[in-house]
N, C-alpha and C. Protein backbone atom coordinates (compact mmCIF):
# COMPACT_ATOMS: atom_id res chain seq x y z
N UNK A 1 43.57 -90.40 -107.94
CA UNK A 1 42.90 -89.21 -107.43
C UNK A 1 43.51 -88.74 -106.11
N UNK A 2 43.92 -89.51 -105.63
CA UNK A 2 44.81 -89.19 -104.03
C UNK A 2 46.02 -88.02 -104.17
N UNK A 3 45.83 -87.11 -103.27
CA UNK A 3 47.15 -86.28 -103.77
C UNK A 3 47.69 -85.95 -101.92
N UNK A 4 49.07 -84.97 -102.04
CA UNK A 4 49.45 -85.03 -100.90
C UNK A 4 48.52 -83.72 -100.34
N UNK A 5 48.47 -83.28 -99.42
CA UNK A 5 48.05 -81.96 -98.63
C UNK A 5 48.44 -81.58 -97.48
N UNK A 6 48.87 -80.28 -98.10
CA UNK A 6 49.85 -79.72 -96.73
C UNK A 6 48.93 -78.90 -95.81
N UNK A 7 48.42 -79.51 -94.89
CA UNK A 7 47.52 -79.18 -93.50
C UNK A 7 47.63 -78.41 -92.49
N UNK A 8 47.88 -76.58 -92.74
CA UNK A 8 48.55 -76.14 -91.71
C UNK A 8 47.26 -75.63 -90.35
N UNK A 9 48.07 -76.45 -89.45
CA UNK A 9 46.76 -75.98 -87.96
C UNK A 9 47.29 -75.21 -86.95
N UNK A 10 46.72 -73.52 -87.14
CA UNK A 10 46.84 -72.56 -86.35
C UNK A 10 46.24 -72.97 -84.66
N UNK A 11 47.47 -72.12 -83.79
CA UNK A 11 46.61 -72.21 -82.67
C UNK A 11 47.11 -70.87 -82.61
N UNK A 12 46.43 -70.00 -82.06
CA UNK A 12 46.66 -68.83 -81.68
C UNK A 12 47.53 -68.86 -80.27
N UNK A 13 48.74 -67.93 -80.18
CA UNK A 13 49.96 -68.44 -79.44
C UNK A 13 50.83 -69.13 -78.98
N UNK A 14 50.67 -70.66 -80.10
CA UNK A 14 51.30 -71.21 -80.32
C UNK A 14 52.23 -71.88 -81.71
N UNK A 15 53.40 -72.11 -81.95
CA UNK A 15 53.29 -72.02 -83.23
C UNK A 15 52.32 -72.88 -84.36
N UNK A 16 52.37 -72.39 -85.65
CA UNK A 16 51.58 -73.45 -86.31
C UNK A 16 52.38 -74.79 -86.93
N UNK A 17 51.36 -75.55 -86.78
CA UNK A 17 51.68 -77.05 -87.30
C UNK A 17 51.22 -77.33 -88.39
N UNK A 18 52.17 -78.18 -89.18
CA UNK A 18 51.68 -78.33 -90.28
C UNK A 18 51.92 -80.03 -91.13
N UNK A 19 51.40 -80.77 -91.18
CA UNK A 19 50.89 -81.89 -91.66
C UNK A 19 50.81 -82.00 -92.79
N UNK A 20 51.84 -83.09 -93.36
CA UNK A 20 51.85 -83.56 -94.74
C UNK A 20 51.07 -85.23 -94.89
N UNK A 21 49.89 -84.92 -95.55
CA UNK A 21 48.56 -86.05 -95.65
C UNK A 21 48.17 -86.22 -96.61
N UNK A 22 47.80 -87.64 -97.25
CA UNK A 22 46.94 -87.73 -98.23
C UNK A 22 45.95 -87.77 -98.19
N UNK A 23 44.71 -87.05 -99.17
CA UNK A 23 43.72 -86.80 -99.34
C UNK A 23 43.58 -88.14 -99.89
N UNK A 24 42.69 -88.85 -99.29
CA UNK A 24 42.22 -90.23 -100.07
C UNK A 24 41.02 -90.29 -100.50
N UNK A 25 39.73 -89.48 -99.68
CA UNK A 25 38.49 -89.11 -100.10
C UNK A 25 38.22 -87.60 -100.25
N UNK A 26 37.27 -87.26 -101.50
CA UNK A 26 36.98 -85.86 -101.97
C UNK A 26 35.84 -85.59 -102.41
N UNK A 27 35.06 -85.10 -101.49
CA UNK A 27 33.57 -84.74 -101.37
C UNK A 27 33.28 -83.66 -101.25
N UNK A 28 32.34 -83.00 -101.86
CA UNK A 28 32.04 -81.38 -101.23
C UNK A 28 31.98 -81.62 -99.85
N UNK A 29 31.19 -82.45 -99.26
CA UNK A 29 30.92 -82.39 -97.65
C UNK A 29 31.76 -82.90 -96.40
N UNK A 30 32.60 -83.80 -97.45
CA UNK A 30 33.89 -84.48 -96.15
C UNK A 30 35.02 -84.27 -97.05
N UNK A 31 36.36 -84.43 -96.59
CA UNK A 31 37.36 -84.30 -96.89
C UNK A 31 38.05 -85.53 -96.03
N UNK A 32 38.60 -86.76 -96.26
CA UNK A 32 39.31 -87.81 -95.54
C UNK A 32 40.38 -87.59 -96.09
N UNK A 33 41.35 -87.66 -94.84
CA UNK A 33 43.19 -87.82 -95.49
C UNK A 33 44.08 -88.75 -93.99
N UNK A 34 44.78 -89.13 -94.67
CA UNK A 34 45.42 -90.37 -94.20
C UNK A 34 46.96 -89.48 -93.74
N UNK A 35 47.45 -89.49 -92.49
CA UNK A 35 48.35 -89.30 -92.25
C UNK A 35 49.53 -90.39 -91.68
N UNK A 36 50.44 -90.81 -92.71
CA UNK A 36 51.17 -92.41 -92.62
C UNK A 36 52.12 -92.58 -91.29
N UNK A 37 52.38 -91.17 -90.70
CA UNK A 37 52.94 -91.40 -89.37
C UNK A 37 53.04 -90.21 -88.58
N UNK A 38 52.69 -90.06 -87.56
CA UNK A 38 52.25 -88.64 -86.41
C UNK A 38 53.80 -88.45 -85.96
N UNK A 39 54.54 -87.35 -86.05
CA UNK A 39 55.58 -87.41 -86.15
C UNK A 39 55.96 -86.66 -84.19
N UNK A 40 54.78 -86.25 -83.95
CA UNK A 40 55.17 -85.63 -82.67
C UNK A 40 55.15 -85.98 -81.52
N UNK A 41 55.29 -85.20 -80.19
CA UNK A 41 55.00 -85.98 -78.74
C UNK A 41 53.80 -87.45 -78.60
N UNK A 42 53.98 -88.24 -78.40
CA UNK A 42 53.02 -89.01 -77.90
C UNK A 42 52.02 -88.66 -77.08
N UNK A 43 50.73 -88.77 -77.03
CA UNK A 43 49.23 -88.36 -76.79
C UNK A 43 49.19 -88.74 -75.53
N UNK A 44 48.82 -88.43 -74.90
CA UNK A 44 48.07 -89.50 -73.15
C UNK A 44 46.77 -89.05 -73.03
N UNK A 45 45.65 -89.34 -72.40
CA UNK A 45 44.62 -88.84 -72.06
C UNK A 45 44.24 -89.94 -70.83
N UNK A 46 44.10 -89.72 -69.50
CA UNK A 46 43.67 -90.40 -68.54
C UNK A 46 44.52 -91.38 -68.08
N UNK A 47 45.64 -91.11 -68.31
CA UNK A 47 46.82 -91.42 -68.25
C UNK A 47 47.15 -93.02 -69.27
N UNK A 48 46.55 -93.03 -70.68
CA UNK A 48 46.66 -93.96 -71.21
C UNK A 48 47.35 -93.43 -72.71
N UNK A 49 48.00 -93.65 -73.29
CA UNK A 49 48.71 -93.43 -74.72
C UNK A 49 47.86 -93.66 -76.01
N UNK A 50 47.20 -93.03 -76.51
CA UNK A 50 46.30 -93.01 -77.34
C UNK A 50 46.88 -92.78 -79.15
N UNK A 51 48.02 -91.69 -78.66
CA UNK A 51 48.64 -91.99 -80.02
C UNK A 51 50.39 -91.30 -80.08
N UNK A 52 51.04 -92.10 -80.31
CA UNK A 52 52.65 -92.24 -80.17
C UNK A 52 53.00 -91.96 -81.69
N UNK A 53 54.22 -91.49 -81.51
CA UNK A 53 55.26 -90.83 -82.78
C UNK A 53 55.01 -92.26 -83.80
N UNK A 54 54.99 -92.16 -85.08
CA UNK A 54 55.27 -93.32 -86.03
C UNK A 54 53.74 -94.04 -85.72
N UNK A 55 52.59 -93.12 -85.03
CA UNK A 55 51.26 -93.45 -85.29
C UNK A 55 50.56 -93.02 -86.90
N UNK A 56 49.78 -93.87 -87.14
CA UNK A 56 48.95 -93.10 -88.51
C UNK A 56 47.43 -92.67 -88.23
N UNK A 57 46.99 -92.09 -89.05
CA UNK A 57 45.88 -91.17 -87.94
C UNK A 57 44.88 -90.88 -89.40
N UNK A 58 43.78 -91.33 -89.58
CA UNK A 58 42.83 -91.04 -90.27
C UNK A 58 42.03 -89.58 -90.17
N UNK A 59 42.11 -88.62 -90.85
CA UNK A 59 41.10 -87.52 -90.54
C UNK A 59 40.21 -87.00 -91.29
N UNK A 60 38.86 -87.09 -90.73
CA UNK A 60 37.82 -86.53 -91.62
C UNK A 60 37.89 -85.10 -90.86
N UNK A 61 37.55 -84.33 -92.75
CA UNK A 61 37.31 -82.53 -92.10
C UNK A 61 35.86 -82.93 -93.01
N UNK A 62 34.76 -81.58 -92.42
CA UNK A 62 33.82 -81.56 -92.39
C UNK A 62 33.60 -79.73 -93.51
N UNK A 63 34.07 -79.71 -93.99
CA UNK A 63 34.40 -78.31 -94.78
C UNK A 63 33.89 -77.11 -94.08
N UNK A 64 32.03 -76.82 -93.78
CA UNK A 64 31.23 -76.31 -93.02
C UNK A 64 31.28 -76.27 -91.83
N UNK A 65 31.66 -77.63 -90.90
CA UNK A 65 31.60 -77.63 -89.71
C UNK A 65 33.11 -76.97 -88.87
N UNK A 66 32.51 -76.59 -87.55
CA UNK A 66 33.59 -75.93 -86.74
C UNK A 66 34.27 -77.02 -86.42
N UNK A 67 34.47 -78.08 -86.50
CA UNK A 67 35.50 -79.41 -86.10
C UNK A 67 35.59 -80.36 -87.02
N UNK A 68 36.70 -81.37 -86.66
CA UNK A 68 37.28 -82.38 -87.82
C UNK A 68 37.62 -83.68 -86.17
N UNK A 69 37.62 -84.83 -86.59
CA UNK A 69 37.68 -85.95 -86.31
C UNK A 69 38.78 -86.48 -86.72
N UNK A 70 39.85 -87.26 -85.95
CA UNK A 70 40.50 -88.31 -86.45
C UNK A 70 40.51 -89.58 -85.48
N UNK A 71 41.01 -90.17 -86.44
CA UNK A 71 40.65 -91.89 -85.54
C UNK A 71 42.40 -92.05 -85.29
N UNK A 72 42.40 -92.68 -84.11
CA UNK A 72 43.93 -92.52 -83.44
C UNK A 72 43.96 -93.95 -83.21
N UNK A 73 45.48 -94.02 -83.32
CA UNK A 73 45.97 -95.25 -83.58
C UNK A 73 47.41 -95.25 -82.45
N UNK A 74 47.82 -96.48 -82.45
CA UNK A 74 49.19 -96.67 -82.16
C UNK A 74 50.30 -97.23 -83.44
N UNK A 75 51.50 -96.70 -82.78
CA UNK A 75 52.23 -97.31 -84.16
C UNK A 75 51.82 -98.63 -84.88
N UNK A 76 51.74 -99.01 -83.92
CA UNK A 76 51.06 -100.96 -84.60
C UNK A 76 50.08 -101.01 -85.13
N UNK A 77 49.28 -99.55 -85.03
CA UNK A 77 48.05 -99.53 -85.83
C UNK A 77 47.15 -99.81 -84.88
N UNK A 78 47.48 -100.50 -83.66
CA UNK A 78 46.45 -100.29 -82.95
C UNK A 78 45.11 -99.11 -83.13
N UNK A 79 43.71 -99.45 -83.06
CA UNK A 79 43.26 -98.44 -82.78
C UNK A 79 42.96 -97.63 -81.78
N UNK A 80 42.81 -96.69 -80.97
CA UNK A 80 42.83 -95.86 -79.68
C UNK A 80 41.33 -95.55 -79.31
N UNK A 81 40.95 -94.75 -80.24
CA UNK A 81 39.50 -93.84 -80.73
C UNK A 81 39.68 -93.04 -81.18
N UNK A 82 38.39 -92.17 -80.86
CA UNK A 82 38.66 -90.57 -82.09
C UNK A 82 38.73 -89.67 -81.25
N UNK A 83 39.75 -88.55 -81.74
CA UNK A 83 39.80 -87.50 -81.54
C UNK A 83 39.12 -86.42 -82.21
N UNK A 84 38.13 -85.27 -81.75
CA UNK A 84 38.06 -84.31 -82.19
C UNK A 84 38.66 -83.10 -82.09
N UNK A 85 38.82 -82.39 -82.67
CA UNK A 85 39.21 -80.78 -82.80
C UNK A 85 38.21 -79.65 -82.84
N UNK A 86 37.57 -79.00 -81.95
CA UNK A 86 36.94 -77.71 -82.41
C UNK A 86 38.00 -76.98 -83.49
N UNK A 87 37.55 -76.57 -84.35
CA UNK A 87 38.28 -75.36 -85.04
C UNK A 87 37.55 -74.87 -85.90
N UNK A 88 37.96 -73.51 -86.71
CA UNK A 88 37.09 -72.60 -87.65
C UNK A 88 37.41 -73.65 -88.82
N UNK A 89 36.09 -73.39 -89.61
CA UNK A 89 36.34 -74.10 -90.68
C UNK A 89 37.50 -74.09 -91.70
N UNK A 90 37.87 -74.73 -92.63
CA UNK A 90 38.57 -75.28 -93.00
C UNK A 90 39.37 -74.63 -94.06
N UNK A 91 39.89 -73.50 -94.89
CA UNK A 91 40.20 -73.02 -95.38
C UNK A 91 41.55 -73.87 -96.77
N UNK A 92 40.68 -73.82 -97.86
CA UNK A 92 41.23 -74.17 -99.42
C UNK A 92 41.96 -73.79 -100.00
N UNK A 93 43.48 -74.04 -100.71
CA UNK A 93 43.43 -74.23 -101.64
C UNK A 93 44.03 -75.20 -102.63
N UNK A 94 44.64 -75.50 -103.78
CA UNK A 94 44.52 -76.81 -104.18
C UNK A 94 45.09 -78.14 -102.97
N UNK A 95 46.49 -77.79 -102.70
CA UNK A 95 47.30 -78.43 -102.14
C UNK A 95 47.46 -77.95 -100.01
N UNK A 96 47.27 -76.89 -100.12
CA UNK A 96 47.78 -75.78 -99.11
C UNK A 96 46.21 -75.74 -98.54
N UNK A 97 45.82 -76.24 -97.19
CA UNK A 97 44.80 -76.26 -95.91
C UNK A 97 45.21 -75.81 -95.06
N UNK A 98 44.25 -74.54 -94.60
CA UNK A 98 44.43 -74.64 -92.90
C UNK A 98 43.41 -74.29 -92.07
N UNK A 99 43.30 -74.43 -90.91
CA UNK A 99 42.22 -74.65 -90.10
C UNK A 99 42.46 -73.64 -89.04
N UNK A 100 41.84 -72.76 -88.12
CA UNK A 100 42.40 -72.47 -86.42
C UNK A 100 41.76 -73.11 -85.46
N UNK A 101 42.68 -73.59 -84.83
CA UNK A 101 42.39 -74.29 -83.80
C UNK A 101 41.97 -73.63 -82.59
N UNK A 102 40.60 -74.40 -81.86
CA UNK A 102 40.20 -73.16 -81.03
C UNK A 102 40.12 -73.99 -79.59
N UNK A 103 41.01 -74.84 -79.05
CA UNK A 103 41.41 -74.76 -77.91
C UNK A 103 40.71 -76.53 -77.23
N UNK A 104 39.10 -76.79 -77.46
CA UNK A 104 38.55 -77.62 -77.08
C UNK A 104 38.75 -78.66 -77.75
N UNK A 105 38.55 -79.74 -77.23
CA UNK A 105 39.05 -81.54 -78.05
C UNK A 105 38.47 -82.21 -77.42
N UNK A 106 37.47 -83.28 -78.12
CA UNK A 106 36.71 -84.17 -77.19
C UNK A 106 37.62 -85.37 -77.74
N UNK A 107 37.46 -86.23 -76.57
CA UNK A 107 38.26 -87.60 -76.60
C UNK A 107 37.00 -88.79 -76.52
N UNK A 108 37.22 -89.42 -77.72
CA UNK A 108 35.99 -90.56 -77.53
C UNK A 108 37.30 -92.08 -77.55
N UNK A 109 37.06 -92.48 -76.56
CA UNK A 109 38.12 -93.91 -76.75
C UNK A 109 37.09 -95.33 -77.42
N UNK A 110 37.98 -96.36 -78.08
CA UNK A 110 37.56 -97.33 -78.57
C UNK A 110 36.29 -97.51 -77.69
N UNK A 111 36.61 -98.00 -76.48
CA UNK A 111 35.62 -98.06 -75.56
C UNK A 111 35.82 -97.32 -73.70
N UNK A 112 34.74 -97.27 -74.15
CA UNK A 112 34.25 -95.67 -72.36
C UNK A 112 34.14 -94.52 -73.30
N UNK A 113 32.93 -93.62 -72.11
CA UNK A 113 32.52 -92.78 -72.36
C UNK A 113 33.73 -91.46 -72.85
N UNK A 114 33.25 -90.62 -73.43
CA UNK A 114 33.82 -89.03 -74.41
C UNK A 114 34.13 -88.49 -73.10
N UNK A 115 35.23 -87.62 -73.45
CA UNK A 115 35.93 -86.77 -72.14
C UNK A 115 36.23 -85.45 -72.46
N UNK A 116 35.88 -84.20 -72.74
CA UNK A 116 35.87 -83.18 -73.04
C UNK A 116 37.91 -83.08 -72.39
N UNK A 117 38.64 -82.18 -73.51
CA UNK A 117 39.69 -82.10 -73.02
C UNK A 117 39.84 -80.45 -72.79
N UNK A 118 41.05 -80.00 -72.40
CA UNK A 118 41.78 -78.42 -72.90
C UNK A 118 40.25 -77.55 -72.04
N UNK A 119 39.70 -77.72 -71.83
CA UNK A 119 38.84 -76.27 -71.47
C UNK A 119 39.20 -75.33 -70.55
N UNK A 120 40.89 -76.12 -69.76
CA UNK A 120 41.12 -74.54 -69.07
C UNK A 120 42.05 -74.18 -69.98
N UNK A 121 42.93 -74.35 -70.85
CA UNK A 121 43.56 -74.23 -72.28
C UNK A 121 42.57 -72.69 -72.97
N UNK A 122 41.50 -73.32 -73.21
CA UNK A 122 40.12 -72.40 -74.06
C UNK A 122 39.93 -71.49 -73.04
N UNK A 123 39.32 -71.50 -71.66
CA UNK A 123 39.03 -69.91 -71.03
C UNK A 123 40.65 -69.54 -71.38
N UNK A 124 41.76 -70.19 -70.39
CA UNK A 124 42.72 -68.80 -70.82
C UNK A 124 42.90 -68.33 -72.14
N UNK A 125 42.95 -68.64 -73.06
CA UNK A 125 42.88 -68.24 -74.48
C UNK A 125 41.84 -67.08 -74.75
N UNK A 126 40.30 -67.77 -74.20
CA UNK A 126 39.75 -66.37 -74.01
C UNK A 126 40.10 -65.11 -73.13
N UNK A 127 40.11 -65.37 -72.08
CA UNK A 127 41.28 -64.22 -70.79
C UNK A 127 42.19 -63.34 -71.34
N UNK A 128 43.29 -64.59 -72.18
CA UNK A 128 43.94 -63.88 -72.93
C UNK A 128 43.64 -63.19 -74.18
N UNK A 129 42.71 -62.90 -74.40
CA UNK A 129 42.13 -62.53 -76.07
C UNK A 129 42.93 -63.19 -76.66
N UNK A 130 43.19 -64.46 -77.11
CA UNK A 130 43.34 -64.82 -78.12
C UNK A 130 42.42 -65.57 -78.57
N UNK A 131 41.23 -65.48 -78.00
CA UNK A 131 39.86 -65.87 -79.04
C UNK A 131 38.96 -64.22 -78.84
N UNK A 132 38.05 -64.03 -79.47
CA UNK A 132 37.47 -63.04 -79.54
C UNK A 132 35.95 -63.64 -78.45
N UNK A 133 35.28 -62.57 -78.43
CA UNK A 133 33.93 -63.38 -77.59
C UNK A 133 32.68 -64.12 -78.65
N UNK A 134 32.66 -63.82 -80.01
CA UNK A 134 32.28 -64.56 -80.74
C UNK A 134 32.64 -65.83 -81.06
N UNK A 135 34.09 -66.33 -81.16
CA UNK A 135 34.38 -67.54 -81.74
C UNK A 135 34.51 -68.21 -80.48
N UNK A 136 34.28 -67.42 -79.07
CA UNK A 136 34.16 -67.93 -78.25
C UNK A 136 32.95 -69.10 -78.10
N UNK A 137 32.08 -67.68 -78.31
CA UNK A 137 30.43 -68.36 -78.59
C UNK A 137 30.30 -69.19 -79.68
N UNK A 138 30.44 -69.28 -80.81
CA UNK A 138 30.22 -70.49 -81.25
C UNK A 138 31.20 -71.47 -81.55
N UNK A 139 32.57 -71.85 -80.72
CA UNK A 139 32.94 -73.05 -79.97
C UNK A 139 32.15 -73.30 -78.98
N UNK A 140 31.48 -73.03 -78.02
CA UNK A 140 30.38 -73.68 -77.32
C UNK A 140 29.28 -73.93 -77.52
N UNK A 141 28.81 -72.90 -79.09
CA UNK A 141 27.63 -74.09 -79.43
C UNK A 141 27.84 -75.00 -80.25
N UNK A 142 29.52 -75.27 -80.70
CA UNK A 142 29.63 -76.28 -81.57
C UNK A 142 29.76 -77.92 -80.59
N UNK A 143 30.38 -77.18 -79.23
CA UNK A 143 30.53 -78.39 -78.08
C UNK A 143 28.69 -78.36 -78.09
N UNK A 144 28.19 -77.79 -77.77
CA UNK A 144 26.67 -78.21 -77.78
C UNK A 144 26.32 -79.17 -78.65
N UNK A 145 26.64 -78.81 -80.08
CA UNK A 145 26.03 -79.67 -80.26
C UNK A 145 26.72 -80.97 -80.88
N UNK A 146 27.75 -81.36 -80.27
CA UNK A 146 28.10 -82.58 -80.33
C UNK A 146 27.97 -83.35 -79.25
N UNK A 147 27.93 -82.72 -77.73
CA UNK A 147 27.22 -82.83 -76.58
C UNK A 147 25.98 -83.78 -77.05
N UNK A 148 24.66 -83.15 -77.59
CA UNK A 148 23.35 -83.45 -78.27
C UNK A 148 23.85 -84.62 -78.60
N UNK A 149 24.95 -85.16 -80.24
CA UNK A 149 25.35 -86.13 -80.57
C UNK A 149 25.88 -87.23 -79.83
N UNK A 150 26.29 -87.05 -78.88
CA UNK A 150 27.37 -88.02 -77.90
C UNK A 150 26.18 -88.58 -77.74
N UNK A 151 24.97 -87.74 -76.43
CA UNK A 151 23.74 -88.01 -75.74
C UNK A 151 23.12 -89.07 -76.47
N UNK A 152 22.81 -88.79 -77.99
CA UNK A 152 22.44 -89.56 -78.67
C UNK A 152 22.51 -90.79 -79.19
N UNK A 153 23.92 -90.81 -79.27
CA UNK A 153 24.32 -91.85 -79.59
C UNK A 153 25.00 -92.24 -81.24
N UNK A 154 24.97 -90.25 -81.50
CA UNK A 154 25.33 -90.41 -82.78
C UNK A 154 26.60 -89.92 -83.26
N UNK A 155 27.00 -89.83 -81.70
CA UNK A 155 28.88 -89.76 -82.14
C UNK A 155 29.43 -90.98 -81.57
N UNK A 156 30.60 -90.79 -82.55
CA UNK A 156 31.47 -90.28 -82.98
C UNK A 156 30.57 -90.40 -84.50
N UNK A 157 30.84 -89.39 -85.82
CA UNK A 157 29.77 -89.19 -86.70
C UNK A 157 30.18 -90.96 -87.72
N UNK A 158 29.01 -91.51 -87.95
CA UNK A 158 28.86 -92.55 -89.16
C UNK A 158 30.06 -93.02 -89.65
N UNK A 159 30.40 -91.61 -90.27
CA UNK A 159 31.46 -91.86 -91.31
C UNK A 159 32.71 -92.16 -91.23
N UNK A 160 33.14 -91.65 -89.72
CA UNK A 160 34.25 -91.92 -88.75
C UNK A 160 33.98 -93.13 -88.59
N UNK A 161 33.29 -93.95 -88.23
CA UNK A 161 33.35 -95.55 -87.86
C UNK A 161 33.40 -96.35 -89.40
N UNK A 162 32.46 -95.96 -90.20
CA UNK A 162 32.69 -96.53 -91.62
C UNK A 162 34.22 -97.13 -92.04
N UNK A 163 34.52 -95.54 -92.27
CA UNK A 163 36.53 -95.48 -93.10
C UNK A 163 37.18 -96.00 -91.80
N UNK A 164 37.95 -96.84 -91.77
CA UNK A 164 38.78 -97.48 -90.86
C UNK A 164 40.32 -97.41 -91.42
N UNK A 165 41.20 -97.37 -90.45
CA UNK A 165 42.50 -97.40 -91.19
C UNK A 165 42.72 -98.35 -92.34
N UNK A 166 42.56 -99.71 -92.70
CA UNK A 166 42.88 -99.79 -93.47
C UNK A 166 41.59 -99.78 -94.49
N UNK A 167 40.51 -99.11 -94.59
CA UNK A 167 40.07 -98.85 -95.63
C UNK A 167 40.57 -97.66 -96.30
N UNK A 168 41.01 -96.59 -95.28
CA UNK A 168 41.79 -95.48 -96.14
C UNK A 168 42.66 -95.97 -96.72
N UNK A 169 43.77 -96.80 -95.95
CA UNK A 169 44.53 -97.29 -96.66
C UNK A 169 44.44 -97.70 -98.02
N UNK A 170 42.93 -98.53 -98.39
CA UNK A 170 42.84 -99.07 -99.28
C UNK A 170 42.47 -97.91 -100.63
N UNK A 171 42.00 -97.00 -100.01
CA UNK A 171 41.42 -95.53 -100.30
C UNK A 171 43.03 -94.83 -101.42
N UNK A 172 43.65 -94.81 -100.88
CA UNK A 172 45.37 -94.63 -101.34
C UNK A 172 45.84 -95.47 -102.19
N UNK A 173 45.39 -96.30 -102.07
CA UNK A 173 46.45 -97.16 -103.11
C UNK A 173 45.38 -97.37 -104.44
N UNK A 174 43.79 -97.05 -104.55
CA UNK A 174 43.61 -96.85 -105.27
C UNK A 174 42.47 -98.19 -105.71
């Protein structure tokens, strides 16, 4: 049932990226795909390396929701934590995904508290119209309400801690 999927993620004024992943789980409500190695710049956040070239990177999309989750790794597989993505939902079709990316990224590490990233990234984007004042507004009530979730105690979501690299893994091979 696993197939490949080509993942293209718009950012508005920058070019788009595009990600070749296997879909390992297929749900109306989640979408999990396994990416076997992050081919680009290495990650830092707080001045620590969270995820390096020849990393593999688990990602749940949420079809409905304005963001998607991945669990970050180091090449060794180390795990890092999760990354989120604000973005517009998720756009289908069989093989061919893409998402727009709308500027905000929360950083949850293995362990310590979530760190909101990019938000002077997101106003200039708005400044610059390259968000409108709507998708403005609801990227901040989508940070709301994962804000709510953090508070709670109910992020990073379930399902993100469940699938672990090598259960996707195991997810792939079937």
């Amino acid at each position: 049932m696993t197939r490949k999927i080509r993942y293209a993620y718009r950012r508005p004024g920058k070019p788009t990226t595009v990600y070749d992943q296997w879909l390992v789980l297929d749900r109306p409500d989640l979408k999990v795909m396994l990416l076997d190695a992050y081919g680009g710049d290495p990650l830092t956040v707080g001045g620590g390396t969270v995820l390096e070239r020849g990393s593999p990177i688990v990602w749940f999309v949420f079809p409905e929701k304005w963001h998607d989750v991945g669990r970050f790794h180091l090449a060794d597989g180390t795990f890092t934590g999760w990354y989120a993505n604000l973005a517009t939902p998720i756009e289908m079709t069989e093989a061919d995904w893409s998402a727009g990316d709308l500027y905000l990224d929360l950083w949850t590490p293995a362990r310590g508290p979530s760190v909101w990233l990019d938000e002077d990234e997101f106003e200039a984007a708005f400044k610059a119209k390259r968000l409108d004042a709507a998708t403005r507004r609801r990227a901040l009530n989508e940070r709301a309400i994962i804000d709510l979730m953090v508070a709670s105690g109910d992020w990073p979501p379930p399902v993100t801690r469940d699938i672990d690299l090598a259960q996707a893994q195991r997810l792939l091979q079937g």
